[in-house]
C-alpha atoms as a PDB file:
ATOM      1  CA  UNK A   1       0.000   0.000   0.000  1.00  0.00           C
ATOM      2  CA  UNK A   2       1.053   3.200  -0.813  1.00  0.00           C
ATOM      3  CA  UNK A   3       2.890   4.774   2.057  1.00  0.00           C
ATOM      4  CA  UNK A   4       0.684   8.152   2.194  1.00  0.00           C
ATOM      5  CA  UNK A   5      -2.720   6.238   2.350  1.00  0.00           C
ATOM      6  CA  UNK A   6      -1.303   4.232   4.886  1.00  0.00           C
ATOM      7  CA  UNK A   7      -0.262   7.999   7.058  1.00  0.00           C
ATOM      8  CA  UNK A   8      -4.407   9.180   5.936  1.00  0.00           C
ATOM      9  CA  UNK A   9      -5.153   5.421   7.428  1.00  0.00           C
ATOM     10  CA  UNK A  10      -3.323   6.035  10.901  1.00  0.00           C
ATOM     11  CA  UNK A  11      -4.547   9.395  10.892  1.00  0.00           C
ATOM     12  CA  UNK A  12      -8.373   8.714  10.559  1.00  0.00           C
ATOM     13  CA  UNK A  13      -8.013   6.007  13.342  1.00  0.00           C
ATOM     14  CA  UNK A  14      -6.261   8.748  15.205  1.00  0.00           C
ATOM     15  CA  UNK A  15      -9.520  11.258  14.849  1.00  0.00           C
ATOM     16  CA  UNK A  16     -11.784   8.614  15.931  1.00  0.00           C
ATOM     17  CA  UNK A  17      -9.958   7.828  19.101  1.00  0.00           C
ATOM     18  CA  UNK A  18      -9.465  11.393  20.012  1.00  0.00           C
ATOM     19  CA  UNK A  19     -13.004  11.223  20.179  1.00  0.00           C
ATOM     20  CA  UNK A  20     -13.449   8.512  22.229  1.00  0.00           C
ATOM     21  CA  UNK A  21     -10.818   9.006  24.340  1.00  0.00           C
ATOM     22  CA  UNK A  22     -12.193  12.620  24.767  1.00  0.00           C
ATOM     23  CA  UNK A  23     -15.725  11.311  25.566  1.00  0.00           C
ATOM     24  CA  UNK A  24     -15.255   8.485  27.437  1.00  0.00           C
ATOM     25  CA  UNK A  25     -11.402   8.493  28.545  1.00  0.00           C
ATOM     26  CA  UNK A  26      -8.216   6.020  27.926  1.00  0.00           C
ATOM     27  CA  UNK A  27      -9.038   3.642  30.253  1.00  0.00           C
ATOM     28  CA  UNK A  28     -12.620   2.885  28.882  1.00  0.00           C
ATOM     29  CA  UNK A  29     -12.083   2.854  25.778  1.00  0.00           C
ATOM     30  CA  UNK A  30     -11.208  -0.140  23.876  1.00  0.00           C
ATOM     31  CA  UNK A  31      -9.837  -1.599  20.574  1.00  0.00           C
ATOM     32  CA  UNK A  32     -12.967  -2.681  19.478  1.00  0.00           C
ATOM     33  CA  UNK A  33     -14.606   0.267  20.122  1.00  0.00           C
ATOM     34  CA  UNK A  34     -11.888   2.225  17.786  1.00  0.00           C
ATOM     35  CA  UNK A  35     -12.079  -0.218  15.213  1.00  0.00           C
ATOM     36  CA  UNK A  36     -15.640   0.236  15.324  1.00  0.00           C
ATOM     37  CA  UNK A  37     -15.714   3.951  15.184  1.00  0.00           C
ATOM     38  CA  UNK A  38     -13.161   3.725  12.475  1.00  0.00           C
ATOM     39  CA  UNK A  39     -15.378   1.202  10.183  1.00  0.00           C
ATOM     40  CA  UNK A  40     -11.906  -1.349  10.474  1.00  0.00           C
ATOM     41  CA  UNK A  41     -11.458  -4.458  11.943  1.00  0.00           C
ATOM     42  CA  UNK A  42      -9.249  -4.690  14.897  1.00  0.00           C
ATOM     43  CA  UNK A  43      -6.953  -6.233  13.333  1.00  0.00           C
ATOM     44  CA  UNK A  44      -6.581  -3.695  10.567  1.00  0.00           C
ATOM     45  CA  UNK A  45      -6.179  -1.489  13.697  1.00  0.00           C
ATOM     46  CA  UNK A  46      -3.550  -3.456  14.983  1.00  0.00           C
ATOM     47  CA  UNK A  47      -1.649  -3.192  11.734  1.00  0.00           C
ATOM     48  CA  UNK A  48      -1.446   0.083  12.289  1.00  0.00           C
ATOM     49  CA  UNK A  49      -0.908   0.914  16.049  1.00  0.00           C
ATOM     50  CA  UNK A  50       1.470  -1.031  18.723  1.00  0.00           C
ATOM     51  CA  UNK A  51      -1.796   0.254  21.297  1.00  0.00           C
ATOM     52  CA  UNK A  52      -4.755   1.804  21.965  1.00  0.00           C
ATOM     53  CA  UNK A  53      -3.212   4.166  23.535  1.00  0.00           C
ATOM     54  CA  UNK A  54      -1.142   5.180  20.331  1.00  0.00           C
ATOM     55  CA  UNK A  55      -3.576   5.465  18.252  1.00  0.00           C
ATOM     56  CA  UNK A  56      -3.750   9.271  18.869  1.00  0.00           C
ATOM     57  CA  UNK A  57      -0.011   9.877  18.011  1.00  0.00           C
ATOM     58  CA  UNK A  58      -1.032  10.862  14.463  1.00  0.00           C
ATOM     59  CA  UNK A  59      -3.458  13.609  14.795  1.00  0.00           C
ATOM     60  CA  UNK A  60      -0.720  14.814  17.517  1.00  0.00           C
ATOM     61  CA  UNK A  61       2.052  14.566  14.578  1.00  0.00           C
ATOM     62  CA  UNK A  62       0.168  16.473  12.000  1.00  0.00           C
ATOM     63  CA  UNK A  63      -0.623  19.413  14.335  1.00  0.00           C
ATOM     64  CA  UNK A  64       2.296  19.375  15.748  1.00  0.00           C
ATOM     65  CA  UNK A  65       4.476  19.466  12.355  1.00  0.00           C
ATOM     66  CA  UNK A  66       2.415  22.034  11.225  1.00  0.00           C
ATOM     67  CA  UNK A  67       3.716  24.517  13.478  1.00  0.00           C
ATOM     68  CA  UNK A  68       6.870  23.443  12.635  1.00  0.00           C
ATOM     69  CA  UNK A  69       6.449  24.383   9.259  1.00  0.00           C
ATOM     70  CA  UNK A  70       5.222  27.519   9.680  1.00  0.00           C
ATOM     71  CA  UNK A  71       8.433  27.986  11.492  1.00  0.00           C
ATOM     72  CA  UNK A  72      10.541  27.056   8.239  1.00  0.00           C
ATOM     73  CA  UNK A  73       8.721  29.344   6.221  1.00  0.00           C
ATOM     74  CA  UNK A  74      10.165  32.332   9.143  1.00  0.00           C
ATOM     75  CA  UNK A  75      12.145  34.968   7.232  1.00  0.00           C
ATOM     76  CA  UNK A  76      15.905  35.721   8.588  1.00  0.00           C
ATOM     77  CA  UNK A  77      15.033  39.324   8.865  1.00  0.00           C
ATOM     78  CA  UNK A  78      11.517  39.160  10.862  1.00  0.00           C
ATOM     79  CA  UNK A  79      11.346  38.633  14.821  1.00  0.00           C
ATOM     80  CA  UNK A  80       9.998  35.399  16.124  1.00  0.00           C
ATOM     81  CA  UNK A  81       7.452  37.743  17.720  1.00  0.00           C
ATOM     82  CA  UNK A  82       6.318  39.747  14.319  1.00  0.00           C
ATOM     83  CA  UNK A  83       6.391  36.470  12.260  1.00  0.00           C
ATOM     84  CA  UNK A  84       3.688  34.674  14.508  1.00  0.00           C
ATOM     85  CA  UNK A  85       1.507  38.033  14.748  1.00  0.00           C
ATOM     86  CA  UNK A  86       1.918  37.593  11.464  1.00  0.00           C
ATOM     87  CA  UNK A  87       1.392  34.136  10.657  1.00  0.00           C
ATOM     88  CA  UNK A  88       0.011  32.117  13.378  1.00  0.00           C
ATOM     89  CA  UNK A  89      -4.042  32.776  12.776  1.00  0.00           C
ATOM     90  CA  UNK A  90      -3.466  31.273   9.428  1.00  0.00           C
ATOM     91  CA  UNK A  91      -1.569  27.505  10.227  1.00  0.00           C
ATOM     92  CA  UNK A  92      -5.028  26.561  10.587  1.00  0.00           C
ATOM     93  CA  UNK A  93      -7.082  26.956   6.716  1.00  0.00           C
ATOM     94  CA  UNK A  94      -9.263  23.796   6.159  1.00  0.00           C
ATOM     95  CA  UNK A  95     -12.447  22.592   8.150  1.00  0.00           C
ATOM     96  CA  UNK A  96     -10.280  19.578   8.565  1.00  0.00           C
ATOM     97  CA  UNK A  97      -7.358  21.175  10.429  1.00  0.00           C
ATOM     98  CA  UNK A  98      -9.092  23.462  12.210  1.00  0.00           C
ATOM     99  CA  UNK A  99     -11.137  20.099  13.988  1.00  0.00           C
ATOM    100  CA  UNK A 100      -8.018  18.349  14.230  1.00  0.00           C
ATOM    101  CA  UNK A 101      -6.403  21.616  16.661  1.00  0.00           C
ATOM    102  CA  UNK A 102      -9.808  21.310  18.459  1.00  0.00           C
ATOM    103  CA  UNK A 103      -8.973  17.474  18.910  1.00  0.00           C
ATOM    104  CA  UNK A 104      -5.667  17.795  19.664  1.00  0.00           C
ATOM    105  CA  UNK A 105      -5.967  20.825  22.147  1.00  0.00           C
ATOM    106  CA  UNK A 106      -9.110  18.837  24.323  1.00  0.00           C
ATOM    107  CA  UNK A 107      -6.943  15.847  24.682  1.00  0.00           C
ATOM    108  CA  UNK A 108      -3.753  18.477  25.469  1.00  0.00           C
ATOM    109  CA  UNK A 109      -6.329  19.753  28.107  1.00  0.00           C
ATOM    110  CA  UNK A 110      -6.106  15.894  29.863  1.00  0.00           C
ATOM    111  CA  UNK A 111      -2.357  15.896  30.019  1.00  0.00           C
ATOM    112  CA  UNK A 112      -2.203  15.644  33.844  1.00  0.00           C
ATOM    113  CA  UNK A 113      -5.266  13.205  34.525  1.00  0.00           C
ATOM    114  CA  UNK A 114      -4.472  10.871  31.571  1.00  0.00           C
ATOM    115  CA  UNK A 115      -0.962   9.561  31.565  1.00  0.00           C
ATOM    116  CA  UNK A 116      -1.430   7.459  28.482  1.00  0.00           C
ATOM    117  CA  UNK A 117      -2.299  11.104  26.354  1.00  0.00           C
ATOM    118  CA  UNK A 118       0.712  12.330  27.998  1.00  0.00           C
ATOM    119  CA  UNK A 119       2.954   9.290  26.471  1.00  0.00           C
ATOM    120  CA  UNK A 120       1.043   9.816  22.751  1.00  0.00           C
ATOM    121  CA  UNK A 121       1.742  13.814  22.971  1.00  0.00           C
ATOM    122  CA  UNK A 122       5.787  13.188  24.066  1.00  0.00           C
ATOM    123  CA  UNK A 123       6.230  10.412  21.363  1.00  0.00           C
ATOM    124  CA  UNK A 124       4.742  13.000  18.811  1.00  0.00           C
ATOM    125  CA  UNK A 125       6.622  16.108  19.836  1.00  0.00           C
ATOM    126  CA  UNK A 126       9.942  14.169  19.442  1.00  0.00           C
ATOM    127  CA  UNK A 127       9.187  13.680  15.953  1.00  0.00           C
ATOM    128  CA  UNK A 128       8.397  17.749  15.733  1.00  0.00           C
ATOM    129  CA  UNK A 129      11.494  18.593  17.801  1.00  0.00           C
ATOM    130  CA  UNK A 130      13.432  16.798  14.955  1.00  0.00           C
ATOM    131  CA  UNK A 131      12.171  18.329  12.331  1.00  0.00           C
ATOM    132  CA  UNK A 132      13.066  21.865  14.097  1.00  0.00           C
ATOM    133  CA  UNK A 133      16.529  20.854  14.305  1.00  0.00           C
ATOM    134  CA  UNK A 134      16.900  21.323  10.888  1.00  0.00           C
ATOM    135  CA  UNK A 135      15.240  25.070  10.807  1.00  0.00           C
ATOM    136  CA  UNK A 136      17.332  25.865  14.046  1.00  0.00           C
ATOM    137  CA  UNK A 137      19.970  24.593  12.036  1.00  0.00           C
ATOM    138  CA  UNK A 138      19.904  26.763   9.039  1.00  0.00           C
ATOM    139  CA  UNK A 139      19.024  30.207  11.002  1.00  0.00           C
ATOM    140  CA  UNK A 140      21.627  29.936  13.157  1.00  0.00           C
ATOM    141  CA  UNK A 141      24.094  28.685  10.435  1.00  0.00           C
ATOM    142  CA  UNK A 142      25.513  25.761  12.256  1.00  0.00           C
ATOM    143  CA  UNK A 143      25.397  22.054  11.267  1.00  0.00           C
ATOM    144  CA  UNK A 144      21.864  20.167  12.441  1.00  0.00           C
ATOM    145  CA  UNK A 145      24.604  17.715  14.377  1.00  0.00           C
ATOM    146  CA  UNK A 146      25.500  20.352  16.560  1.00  0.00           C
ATOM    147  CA  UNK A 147      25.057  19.948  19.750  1.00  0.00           C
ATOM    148  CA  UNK A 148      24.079  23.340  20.581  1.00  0.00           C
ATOM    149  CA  UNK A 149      21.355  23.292  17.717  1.00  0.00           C
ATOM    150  CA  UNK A 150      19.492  20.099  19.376  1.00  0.00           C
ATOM    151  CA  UNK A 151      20.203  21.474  22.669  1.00  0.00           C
ATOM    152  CA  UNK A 152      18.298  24.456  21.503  1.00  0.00           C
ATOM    153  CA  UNK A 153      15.719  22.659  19.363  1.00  0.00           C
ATOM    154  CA  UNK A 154      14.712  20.584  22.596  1.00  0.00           C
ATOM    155  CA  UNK A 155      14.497  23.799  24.861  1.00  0.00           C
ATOM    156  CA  UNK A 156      12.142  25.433  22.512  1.00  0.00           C
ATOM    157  CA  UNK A 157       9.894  22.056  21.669  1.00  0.00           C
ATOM    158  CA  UNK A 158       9.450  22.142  25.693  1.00  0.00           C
ATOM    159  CA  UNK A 159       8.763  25.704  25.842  1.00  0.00           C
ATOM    160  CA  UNK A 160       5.879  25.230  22.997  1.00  0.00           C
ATOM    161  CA  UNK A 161       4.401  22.326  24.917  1.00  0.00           C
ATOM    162  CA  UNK A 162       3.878  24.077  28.454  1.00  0.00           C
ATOM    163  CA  UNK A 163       2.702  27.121  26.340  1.00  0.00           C
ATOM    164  CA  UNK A 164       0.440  24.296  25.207  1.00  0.00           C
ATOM    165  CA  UNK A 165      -0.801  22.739  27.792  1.00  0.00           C
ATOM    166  CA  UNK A 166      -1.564  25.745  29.649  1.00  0.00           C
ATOM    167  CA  UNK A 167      -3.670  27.411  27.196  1.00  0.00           C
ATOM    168  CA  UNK A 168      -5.120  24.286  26.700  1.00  0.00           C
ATOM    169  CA  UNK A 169      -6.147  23.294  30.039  1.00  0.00           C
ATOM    170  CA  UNK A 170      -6.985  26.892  30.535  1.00  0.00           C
ATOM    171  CA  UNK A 171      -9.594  26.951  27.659  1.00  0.00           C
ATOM    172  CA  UNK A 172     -11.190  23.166  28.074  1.00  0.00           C
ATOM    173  CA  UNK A 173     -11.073  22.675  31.873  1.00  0.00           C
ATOM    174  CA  UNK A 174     -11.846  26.378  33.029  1.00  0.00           C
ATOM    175  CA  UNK A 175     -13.741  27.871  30.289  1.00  0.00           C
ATOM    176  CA  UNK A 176     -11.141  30.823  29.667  1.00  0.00           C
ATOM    177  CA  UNK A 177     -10.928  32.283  26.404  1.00  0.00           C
ATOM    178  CA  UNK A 178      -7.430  32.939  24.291  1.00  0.00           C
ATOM    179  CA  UNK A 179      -7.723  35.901  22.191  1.00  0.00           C
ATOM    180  CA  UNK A 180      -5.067  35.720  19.171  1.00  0.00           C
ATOM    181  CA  UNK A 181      -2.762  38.450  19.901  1.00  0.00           C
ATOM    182  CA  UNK A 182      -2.480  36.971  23.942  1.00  0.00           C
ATOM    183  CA  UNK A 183      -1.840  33.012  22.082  1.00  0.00           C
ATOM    184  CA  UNK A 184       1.151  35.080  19.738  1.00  0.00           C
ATOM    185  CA  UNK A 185       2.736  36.498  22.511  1.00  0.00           C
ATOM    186  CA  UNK A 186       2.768  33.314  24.914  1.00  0.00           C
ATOM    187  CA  UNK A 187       4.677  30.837  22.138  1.00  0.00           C
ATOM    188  CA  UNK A 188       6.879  34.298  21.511  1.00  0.00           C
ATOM    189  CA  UNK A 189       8.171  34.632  24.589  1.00  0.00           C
ATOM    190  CA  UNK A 190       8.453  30.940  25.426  1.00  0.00           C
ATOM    191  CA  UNK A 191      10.248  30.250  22.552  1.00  0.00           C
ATOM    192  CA  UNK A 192      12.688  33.159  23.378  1.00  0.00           C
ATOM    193  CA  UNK A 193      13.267  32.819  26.779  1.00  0.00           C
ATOM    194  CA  UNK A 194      13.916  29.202  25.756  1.00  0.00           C
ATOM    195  CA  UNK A 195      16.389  29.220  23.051  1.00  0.00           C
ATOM    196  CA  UNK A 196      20.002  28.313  23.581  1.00  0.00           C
ATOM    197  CA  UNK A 197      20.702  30.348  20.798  1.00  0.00           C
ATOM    198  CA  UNK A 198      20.135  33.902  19.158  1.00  0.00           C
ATOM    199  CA  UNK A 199      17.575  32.985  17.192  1.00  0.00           C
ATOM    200  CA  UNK A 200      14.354  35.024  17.579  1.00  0.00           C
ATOM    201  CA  UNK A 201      15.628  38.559  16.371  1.00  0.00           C
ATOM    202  CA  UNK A 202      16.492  39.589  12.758  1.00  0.00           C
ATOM    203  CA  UNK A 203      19.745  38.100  11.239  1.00  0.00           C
ATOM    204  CA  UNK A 204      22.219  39.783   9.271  1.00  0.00           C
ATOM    205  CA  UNK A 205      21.335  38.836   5.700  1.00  0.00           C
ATOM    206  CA  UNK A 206      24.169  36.033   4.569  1.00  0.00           C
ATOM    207  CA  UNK A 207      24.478  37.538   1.102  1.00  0.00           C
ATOM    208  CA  UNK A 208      27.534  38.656  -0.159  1.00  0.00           C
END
């Protein structure tokens, strides 16, 4: 099978167990009742996830890779804090990704009561915090293999994440409400107070 169908596979399993898990909680939710939701059979399910509790990982991966690439599209000469002001409001276009933040930021919201959500989000965020490596990487101008550029990329993925779980916990377990501008400024100056290294200001143009 075709690689990609397999990743829109894992991730429609995912959305369904967000669900479930949101409804009714890890713990009583099952296999079956995934595989069910999903229209699969549990093997199929099986095929596709060491555990219930994984199934989630997905819909964490894709929302959490899309920040990332909003963060590789971040021009040298613009200020982390300009570039989300700028940006952020529009990672989220389709019908389909705006549900998928919803999903992802309830379960976010459950970090502290439901260990096994805690385990899917970390195993996803890795993945992410790889992936930033590379744009540390290049705006910085050192080598991806350099220690202070994963040091750095790690510091900043765990900034984002209590940013995160914060807002999220805020917003789905206390009712508060995040206006844009307040979001922008939170990941800004977590991601700046973070980073190992300088940078979240404008760089010096390499031409020439």
């Amino acid at each position: 099978m075709d690689q990609s169908k397999i990743e829109q596979g894992r991730l429609a399993v995912a959305r369904h167990a967000a669900e479930l898990f949101w409804r009714d909680g890890v713990e009583k939710t099952s296999g079956d009742a995934i595989a069910a939701a999903a229209g699969l059979s549990k093997r199929t399910v099986w095929r596709y996830f060491r555990s219930k509790e994984a199934c989630i990982e997905p819909l964490f991966h894709v929302t959490g890779l899309r920040f990332v690439e909003l963060l590789r599209a971040w021009p040298r000469e613009v200020s982390i804090e300009t570039y989300l002001h700028e940006t952020l409001g529009s990672m989220l276009q389709t019908e389909q990704e705006i549900r998928d933040g919803v999903a992802a930021a309830r379960l976010i919201s459950r970090l502290k009561t439901e260990p096994a959500i805690r385990c899917a989000y970390l195993m996803a965020s890795a993945q992410a915090e790889d992936a930033l490596v590379a744009i540390i990487a290049a705006r910085a101008g050192l080598n991806p293999d350099d220690f202070d550029v994963k040091l750095c990329a790690a510091a900043a993925m765990a900034a984002v994440r209590v940013v995160d779980e914060d807002i999220c916990t805020a917003t789905f377990t206390h009712g508060r409400r995040f206006e844009h501008p307040e979001v922008c400024d939170r990941l800004a100056a977590a991601i700046r107070t973070a980073s190992t290294l300088p940078i979240c200001d404008p760089l010096a143009s390499q031409a020439g």
